[in-house]
PDB file of N, CA and C in Angstrom:
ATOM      1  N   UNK A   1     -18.548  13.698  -4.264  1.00  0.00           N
ATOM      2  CA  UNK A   1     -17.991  13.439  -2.955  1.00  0.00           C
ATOM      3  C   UNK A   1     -16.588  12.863  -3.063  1.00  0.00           C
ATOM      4  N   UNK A   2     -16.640  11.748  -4.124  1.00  0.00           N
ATOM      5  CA  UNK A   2     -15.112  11.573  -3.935  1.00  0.00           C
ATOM      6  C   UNK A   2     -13.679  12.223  -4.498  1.00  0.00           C
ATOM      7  N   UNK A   3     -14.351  13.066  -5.452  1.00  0.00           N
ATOM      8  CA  UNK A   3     -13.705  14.161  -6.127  1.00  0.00           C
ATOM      9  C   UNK A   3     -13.014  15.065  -4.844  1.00  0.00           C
ATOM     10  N   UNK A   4     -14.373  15.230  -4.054  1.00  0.00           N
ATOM     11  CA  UNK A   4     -13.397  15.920  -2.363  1.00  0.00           C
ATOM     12  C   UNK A   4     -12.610  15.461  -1.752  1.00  0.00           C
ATOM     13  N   UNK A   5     -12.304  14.410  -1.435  1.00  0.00           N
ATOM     14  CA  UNK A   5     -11.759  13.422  -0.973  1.00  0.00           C
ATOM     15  C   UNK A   5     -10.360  13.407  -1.305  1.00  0.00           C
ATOM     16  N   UNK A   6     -10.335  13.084  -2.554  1.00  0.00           N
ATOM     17  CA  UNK A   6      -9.120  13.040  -3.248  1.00  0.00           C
ATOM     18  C   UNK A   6      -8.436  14.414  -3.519  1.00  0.00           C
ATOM     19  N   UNK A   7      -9.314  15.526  -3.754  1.00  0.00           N
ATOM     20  CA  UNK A   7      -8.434  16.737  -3.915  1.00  0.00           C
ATOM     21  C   UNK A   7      -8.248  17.222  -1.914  1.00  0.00           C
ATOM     22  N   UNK A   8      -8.362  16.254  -1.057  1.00  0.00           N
ATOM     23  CA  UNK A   8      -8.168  16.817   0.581  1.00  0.00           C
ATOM     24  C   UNK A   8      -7.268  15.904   0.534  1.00  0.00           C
ATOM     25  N   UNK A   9      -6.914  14.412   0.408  1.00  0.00           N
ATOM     26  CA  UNK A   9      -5.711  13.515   0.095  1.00  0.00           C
ATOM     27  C   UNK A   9      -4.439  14.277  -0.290  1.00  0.00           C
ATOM     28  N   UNK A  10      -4.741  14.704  -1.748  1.00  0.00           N
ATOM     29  CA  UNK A  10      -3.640  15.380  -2.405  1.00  0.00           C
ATOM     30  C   UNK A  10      -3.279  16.913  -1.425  1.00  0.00           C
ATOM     31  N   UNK A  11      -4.115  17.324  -0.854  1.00  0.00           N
ATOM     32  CA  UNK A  11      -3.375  18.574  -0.425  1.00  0.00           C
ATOM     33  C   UNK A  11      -2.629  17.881   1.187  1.00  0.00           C
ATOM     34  N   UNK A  12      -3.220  16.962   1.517  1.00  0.00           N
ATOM     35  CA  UNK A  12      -2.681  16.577   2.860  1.00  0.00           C
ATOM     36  C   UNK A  12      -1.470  15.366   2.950  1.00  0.00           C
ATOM     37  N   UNK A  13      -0.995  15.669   1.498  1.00  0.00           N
ATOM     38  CA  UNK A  13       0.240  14.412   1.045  1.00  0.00           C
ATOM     39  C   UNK A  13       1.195  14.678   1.831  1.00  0.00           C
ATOM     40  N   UNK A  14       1.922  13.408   2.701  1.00  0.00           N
ATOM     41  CA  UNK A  14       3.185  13.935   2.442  1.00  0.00           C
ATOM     42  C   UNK A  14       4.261  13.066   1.200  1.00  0.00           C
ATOM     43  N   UNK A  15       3.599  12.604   0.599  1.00  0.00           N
ATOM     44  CA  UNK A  15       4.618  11.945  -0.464  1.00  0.00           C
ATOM     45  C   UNK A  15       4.340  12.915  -1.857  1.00  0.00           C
ATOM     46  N   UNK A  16       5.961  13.280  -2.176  1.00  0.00           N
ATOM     47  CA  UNK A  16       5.808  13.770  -3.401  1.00  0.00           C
ATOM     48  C   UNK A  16       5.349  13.706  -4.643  1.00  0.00           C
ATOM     49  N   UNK A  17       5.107  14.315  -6.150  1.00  0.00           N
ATOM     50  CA  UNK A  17       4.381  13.678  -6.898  1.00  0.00           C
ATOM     51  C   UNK A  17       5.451  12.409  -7.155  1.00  0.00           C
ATOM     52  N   UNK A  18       4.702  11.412  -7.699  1.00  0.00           N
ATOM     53  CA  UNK A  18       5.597   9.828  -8.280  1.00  0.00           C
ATOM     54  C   UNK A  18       6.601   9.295  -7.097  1.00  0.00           C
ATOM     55  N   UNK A  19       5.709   9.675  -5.957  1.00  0.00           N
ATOM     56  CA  UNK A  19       6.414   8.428  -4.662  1.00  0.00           C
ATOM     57  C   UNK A  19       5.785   7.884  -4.259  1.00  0.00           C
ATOM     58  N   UNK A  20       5.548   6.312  -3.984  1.00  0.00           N
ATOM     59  CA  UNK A  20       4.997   5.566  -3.750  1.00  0.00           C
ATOM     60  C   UNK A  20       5.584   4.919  -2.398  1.00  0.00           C
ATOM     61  N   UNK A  21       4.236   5.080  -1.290  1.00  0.00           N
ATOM     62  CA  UNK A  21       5.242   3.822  -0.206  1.00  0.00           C
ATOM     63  C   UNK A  21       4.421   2.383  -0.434  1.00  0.00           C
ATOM     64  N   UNK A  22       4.933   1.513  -0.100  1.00  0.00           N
ATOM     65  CA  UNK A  22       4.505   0.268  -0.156  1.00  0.00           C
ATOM     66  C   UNK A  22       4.947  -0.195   1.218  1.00  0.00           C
ATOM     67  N   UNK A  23       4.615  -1.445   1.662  1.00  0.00           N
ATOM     68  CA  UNK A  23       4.960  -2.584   2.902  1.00  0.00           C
ATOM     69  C   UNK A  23       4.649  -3.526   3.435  1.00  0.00           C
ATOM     70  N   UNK A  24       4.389  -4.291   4.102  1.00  0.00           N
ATOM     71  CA  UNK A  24       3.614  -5.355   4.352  1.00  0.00           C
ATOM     72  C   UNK A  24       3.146  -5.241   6.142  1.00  0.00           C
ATOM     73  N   UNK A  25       2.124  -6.019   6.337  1.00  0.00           N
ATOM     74  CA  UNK A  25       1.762  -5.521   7.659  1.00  0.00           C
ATOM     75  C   UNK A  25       1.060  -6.588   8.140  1.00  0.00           C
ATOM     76  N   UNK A  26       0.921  -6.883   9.419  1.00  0.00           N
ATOM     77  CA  UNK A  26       0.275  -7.495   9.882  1.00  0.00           C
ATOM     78  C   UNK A  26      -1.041  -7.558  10.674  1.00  0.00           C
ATOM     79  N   UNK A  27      -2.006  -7.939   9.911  1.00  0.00           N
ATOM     80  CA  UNK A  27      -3.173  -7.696  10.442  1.00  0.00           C
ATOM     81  C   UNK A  27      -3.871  -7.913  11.877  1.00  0.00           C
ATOM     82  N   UNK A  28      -3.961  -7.171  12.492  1.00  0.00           N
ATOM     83  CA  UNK A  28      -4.415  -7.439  13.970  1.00  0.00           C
ATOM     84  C   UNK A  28      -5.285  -8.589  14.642  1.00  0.00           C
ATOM     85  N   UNK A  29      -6.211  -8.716  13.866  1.00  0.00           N
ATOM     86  CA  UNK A  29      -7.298  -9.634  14.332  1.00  0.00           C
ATOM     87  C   UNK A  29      -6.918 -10.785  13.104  1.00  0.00           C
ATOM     88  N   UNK A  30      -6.486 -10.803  11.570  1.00  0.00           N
ATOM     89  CA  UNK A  30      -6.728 -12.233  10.859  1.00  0.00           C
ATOM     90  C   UNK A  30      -5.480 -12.935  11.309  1.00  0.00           C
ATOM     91  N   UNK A  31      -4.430 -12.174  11.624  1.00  0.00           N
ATOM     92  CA  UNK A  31      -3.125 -12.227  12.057  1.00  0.00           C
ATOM     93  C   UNK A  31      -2.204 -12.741  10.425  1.00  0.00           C
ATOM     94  N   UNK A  32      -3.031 -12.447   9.257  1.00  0.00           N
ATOM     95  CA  UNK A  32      -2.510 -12.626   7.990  1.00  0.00           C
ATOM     96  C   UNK A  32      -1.283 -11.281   7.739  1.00  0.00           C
ATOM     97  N   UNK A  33      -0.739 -11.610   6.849  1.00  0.00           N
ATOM     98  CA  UNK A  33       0.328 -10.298   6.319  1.00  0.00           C
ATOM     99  C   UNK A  33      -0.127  -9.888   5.045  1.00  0.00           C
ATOM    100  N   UNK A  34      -0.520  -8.485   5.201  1.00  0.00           N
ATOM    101  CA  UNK A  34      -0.845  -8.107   4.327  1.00  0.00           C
ATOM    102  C   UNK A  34      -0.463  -6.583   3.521  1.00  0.00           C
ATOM    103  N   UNK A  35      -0.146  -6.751   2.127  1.00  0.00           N
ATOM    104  CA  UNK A  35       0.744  -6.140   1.582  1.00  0.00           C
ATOM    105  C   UNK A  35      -0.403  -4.991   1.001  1.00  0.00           C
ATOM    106  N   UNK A  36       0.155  -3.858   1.630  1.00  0.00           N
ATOM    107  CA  UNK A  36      -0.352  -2.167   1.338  1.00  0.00           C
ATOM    108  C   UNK A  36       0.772  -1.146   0.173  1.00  0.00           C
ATOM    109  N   UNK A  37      -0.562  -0.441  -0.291  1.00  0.00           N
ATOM    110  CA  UNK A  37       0.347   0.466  -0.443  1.00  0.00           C
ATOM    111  C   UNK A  37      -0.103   2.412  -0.470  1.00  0.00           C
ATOM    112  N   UNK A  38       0.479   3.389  -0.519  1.00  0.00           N
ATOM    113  CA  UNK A  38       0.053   4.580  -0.205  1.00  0.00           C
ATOM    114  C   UNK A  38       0.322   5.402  -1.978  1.00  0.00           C
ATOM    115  N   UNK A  39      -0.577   5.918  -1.941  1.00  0.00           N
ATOM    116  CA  UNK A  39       0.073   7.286  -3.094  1.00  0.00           C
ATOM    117  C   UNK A  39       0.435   8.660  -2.621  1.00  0.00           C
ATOM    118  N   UNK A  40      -0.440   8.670  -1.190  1.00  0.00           N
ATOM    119  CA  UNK A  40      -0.433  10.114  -0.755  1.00  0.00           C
ATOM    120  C   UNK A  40       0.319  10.257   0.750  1.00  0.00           C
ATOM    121  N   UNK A  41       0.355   9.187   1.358  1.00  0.00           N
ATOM    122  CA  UNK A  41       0.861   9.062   2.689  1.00  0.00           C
ATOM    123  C   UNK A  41      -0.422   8.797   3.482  1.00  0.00           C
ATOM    124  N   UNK A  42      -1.311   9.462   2.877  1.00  0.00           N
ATOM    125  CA  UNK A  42      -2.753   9.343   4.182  1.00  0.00           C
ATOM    126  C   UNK A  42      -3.379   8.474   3.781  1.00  0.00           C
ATOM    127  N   UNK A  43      -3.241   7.546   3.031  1.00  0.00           N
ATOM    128  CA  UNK A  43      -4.358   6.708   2.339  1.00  0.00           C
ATOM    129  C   UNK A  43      -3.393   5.331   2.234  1.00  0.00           C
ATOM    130  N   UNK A  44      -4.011   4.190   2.736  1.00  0.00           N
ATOM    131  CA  UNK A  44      -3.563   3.127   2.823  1.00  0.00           C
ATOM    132  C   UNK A  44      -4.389   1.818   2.362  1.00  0.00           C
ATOM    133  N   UNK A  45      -3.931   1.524   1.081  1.00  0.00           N
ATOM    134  CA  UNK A  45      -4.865   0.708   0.217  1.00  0.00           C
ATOM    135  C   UNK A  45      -3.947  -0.760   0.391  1.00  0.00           C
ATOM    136  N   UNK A  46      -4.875  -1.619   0.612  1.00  0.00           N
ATOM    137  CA  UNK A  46      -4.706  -3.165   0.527  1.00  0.00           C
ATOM    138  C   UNK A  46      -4.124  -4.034  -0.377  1.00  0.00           C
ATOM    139  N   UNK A  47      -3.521  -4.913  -1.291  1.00  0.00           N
ATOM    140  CA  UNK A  47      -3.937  -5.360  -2.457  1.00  0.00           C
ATOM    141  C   UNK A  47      -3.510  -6.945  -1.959  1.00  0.00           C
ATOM    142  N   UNK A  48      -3.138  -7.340  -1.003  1.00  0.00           N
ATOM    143  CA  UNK A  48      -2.622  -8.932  -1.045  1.00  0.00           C
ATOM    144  C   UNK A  48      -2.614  -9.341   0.575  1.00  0.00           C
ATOM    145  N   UNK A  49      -3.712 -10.817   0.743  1.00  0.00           N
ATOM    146  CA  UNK A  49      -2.784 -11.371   2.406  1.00  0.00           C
ATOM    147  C   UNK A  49      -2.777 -12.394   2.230  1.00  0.00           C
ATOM    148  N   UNK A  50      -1.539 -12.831   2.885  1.00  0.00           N
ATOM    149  CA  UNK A  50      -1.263 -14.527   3.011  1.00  0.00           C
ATOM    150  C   UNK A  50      -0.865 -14.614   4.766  1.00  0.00           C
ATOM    151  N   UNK A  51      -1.151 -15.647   5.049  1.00  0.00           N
ATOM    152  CA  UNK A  51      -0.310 -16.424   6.254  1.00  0.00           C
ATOM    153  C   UNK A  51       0.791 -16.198   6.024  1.00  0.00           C
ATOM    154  N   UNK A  52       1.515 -16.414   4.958  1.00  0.00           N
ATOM    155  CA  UNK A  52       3.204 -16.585   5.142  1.00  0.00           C
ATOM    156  C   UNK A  52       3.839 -15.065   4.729  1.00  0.00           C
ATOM    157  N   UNK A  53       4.418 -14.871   5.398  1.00  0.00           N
ATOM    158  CA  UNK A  53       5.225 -13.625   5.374  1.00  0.00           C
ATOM    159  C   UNK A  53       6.043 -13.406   4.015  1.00  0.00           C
ATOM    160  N   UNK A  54       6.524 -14.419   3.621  1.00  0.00           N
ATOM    161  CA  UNK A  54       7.449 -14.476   3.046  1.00  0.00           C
ATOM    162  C   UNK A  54       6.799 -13.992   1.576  1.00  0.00           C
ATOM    163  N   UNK A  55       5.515 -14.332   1.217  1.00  0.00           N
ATOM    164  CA  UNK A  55       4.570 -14.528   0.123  1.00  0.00           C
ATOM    165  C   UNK A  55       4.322 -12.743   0.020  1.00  0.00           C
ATOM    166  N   UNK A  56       4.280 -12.368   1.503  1.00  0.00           N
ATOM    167  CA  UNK A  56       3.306 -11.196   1.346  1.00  0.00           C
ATOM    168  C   UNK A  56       4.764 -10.357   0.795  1.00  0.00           C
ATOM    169  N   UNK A  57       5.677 -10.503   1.383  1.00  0.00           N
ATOM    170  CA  UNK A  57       6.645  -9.525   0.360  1.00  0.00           C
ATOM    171  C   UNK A  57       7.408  -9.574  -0.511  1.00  0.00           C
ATOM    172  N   UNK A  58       6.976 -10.991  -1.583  1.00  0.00           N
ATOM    173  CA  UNK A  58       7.142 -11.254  -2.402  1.00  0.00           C
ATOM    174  C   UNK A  58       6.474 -10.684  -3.386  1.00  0.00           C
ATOM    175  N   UNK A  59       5.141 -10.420  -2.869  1.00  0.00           N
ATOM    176  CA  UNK A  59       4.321  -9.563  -3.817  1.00  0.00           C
ATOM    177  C   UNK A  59       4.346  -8.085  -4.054  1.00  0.00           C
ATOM    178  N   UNK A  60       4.712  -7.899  -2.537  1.00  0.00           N
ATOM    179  CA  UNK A  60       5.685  -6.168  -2.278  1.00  0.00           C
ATOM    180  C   UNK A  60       6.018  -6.075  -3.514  1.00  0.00           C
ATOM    181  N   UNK A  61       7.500  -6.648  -3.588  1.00  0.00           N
ATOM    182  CA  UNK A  61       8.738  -6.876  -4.140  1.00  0.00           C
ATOM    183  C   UNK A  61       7.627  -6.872  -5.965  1.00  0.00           C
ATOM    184  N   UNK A  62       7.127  -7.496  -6.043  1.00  0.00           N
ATOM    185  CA  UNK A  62       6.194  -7.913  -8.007  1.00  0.00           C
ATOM    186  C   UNK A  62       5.446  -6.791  -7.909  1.00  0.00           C
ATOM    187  N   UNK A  63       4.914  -5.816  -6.628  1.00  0.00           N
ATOM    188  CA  UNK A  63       4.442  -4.406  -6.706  1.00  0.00           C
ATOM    189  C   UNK A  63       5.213  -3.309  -7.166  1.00  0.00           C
ATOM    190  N   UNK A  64       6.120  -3.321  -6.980  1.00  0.00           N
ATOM    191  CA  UNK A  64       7.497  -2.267  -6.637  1.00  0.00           C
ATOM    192  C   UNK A  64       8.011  -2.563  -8.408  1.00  0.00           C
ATOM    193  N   UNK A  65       7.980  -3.790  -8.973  1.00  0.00           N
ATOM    194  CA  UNK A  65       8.455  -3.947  -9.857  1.00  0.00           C
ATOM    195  C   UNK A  65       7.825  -3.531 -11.292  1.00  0.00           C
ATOM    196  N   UNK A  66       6.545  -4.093 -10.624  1.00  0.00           N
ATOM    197  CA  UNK A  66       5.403  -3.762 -11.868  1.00  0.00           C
ATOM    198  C   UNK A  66       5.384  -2.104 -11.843  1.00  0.00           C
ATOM    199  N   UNK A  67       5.242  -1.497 -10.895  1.00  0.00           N
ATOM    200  CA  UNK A  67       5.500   0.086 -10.409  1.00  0.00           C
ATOM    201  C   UNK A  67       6.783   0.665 -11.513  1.00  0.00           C
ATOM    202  N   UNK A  68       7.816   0.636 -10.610  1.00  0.00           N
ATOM    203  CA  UNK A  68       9.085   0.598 -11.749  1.00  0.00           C
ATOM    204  C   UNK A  68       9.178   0.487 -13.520  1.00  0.00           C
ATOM    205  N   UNK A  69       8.284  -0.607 -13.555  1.00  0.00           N
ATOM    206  CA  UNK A  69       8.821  -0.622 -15.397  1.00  0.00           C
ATOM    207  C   UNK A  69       7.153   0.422 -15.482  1.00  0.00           C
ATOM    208  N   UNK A  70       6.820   0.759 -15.006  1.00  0.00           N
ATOM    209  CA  UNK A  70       5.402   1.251 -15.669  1.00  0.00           C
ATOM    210  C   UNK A  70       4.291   0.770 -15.591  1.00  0.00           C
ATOM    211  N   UNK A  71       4.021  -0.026 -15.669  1.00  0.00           N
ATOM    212  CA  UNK A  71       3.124  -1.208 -16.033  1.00  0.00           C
ATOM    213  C   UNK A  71       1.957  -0.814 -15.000  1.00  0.00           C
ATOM    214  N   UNK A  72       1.980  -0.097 -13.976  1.00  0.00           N
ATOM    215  CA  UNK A  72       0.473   0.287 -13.422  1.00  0.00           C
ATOM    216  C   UNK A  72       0.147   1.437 -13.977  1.00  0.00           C
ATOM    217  N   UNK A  73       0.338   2.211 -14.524  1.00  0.00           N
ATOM    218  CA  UNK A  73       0.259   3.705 -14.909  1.00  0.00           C
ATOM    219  C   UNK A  73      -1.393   3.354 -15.740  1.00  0.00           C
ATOM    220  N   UNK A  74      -1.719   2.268 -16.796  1.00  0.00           N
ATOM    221  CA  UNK A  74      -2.869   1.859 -17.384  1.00  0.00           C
ATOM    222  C   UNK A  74      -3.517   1.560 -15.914  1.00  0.00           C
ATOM    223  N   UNK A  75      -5.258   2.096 -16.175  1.00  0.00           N
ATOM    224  CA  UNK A  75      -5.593   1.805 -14.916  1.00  0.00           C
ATOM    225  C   UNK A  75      -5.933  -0.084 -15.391  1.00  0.00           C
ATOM    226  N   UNK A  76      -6.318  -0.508 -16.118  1.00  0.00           N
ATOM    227  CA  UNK A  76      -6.837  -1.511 -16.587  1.00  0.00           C
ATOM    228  C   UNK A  76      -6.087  -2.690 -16.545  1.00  0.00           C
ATOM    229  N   UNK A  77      -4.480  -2.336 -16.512  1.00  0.00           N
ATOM    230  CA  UNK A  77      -3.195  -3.299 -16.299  1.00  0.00           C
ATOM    231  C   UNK A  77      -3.156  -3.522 -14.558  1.00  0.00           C
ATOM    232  N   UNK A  78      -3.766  -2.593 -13.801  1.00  0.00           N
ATOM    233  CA  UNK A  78      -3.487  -2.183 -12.905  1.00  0.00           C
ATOM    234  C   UNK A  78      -4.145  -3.025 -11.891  1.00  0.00           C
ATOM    235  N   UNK A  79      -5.370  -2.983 -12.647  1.00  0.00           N
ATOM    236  CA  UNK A  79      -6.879  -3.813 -12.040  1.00  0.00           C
ATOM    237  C   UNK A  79      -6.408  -5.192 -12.454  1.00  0.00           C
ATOM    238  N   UNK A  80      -5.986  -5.492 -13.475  1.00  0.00           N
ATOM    239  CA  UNK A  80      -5.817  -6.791 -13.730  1.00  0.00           C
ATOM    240  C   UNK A  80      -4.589  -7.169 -12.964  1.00  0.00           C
ATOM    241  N   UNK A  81      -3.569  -6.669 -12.692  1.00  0.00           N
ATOM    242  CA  UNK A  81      -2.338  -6.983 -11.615  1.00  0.00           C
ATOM    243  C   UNK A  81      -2.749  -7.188 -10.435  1.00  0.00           C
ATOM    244  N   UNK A  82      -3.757  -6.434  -9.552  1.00  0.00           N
ATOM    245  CA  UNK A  82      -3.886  -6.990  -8.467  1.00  0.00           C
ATOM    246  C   UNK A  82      -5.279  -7.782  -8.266  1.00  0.00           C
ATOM    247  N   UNK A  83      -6.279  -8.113  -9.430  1.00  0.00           N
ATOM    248  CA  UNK A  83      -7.034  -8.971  -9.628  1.00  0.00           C
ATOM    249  C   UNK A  83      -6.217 -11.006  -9.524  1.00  0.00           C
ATOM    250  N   UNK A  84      -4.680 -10.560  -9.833  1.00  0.00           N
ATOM    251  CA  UNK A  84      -4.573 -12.035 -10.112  1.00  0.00           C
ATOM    252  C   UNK A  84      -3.401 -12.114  -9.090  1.00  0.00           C
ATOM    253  N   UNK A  85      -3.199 -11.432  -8.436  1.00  0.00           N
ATOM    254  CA  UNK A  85      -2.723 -11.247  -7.288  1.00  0.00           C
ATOM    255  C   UNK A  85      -3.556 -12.206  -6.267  1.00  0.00           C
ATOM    256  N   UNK A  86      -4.387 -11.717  -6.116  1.00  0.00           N
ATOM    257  CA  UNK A  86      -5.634 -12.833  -5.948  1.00  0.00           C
ATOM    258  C   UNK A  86      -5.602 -14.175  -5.815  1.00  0.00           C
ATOM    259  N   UNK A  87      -5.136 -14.470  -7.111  1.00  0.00           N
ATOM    260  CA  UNK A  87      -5.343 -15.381  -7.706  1.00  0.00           C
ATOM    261  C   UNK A  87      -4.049 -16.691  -7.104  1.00  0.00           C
ATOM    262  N   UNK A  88      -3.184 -16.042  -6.519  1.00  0.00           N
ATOM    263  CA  UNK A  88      -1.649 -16.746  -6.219  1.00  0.00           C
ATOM    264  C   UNK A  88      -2.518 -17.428  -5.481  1.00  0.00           C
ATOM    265  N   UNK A  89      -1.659 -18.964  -5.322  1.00  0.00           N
ATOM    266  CA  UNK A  89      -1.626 -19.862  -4.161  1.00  0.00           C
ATOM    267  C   UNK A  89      -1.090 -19.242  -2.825  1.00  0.00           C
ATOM    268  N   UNK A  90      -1.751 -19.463  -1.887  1.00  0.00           N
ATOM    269  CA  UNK A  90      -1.526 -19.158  -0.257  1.00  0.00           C
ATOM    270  C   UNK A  90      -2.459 -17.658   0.026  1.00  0.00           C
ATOM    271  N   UNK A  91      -3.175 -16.756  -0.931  1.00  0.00           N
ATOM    272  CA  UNK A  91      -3.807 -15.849  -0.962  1.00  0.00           C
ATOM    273  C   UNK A  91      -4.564 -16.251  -0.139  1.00  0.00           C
ATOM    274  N   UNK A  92      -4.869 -14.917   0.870  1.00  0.00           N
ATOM    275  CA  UNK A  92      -6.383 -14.987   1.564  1.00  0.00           C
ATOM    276  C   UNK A  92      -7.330 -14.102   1.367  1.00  0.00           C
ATOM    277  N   UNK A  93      -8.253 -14.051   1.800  1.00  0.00           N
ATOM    278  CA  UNK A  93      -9.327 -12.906   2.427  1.00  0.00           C
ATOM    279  C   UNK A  93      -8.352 -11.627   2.595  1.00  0.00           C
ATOM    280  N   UNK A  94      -8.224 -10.226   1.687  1.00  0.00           N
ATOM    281  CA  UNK A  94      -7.928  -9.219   2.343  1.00  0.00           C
ATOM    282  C   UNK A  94      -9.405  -8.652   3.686  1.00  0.00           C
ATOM    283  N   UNK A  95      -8.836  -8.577   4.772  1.00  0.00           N
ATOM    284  CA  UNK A  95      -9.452  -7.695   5.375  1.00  0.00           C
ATOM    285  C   UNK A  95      -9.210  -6.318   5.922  1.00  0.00           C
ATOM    286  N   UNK A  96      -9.889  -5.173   6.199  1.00  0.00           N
ATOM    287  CA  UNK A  96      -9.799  -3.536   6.148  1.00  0.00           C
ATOM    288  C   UNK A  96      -9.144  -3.820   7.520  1.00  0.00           C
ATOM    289  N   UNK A  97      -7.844  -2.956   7.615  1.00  0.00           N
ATOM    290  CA  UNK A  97      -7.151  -2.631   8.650  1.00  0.00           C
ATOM    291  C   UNK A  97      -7.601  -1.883   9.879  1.00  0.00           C
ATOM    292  N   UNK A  98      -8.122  -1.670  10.944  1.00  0.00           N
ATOM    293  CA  UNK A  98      -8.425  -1.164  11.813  1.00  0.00           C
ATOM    294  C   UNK A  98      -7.867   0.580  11.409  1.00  0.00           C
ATOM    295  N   UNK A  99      -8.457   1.600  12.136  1.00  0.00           N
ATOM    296  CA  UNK A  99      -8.292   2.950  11.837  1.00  0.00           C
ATOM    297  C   UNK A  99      -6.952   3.091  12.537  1.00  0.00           C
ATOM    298  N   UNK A 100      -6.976   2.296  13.723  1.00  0.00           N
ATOM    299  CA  UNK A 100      -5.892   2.894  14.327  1.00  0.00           C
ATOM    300  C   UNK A 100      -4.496   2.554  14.097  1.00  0.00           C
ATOM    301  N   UNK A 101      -4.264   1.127  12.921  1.00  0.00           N
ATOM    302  CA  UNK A 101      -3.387   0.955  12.524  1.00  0.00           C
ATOM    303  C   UNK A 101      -2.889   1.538  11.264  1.00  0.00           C
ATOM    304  N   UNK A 102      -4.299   1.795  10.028  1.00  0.00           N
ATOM    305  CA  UNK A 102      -3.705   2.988   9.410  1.00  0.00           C
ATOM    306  C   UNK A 102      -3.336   4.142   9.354  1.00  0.00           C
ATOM    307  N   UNK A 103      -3.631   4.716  11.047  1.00  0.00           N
ATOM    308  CA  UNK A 103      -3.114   6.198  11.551  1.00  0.00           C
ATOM    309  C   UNK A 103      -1.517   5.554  11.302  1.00  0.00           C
ATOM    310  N   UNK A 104      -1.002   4.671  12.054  1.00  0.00           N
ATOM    311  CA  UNK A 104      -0.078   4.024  12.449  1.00  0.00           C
ATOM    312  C   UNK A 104       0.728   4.130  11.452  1.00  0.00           C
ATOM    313  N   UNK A 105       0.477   3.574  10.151  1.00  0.00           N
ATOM    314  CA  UNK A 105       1.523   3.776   9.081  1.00  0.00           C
ATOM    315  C   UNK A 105       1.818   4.113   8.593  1.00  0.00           C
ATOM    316  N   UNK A 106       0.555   6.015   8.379  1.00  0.00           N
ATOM    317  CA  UNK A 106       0.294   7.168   7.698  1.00  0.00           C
ATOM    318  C   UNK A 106       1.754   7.745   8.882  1.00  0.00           C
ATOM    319  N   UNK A 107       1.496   7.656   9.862  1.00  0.00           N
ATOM    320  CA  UNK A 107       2.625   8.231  10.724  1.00  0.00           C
ATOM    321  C   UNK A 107       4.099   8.033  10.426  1.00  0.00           C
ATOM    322  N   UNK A 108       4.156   6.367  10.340  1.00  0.00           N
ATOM    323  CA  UNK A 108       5.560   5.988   9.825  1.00  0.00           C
ATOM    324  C   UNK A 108       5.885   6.365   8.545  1.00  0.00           C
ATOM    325  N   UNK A 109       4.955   6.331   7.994  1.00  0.00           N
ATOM    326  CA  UNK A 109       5.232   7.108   5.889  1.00  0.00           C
ATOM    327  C   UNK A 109       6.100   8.432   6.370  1.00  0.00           C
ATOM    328  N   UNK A 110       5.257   9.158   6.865  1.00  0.00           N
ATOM    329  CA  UNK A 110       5.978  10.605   7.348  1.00  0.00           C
ATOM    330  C   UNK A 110       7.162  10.674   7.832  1.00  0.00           C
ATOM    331  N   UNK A 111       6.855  10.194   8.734  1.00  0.00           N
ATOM    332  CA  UNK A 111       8.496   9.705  10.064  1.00  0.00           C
ATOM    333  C   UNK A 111      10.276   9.550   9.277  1.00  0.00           C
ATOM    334  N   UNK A 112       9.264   8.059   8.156  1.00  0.00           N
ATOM    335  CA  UNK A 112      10.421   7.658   7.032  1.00  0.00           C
ATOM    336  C   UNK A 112      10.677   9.167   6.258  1.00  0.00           C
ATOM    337  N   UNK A 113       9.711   9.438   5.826  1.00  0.00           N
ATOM    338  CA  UNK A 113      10.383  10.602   5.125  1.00  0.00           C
ATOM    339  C   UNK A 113      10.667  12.021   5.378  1.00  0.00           C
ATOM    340  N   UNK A 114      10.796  12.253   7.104  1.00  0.00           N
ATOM    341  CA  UNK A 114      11.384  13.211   7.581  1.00  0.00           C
ATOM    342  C   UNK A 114      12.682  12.718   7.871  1.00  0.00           C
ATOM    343  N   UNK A 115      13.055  11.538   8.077  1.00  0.00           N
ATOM    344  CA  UNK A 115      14.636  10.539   7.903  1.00  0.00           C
ATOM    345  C   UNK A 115      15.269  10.851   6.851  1.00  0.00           C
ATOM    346  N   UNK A 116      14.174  10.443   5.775  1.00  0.00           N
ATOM    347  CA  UNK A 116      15.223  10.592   4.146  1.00  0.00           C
ATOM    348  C   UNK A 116      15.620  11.829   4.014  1.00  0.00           C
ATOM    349  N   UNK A 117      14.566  13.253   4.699  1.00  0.00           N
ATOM    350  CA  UNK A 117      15.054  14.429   4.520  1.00  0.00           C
ATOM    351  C   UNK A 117      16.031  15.227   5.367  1.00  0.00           C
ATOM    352  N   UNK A 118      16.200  14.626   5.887  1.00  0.00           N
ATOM    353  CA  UNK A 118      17.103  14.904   7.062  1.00  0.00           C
ATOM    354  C   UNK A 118      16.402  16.228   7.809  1.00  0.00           C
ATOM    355  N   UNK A 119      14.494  15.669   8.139  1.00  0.00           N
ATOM    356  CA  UNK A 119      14.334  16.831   9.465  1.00  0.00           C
ATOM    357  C   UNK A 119      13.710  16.263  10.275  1.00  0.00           C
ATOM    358  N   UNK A 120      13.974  16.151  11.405  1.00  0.00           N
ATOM    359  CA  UNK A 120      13.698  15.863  12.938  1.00  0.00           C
ATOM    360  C   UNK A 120      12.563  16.398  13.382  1.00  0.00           C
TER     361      UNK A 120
END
């Protein structure tokens, strides 16, 4: 089943191979900020929330970085990066985003990258 899943993800991408979106967001009901990220555009995975804004895209920012030099490509580095992610002071409870806000950012992924491509 999840083998389907993922090969209906990958055909319904709009991010190219090795683009990653990332962002931070604010959760509706914990009212925490919490830092996402996409591989495919349609899929919007969790890894960090804090109260303070500032925290949540700080971790963006140590996502984007760890991303960059490589360092998630091991799945095992990967698990352990956002295992201790966790682990920061001011961390909360991730909670699952409502459907209608990850329509929401699957939309803006796209949006952004009909901008970068220059089509309307």
């Amino acid at each position: 089943m999840s083998d389907v899943l993922w090969q209906q993800s990958a055909l319904a991408s709009s991010l190219e191979d090795h683009q990653i979106a990332c962002g931070v967001m604010r959760h509706p009901v914990t009212r925490n900020w919490q830092t996402w990220f996409s591989l495919y555009g349609t899929d919007i995975t969790c890894i960090f929330a804090s109260k303070d804004y500032g925290l949540a895209q700080a971790v963006r920012q140590m996502f984007v970085v760890e991303l960059r030099s490589g360092c998630l490509v091991d799945s095992d580095r990967a698990k352990t990066f956002i295992a201790d992610l966790q682990q920061l002071a001011g961390s909360e409870l991730i909670d699952p985003l409502p459907q209608r806000n990850l329509e929401t950012l699957a939309q803006q992924i796209c949006q952004q990258l009909k901008t970068e491509q220059g089509v309307e």
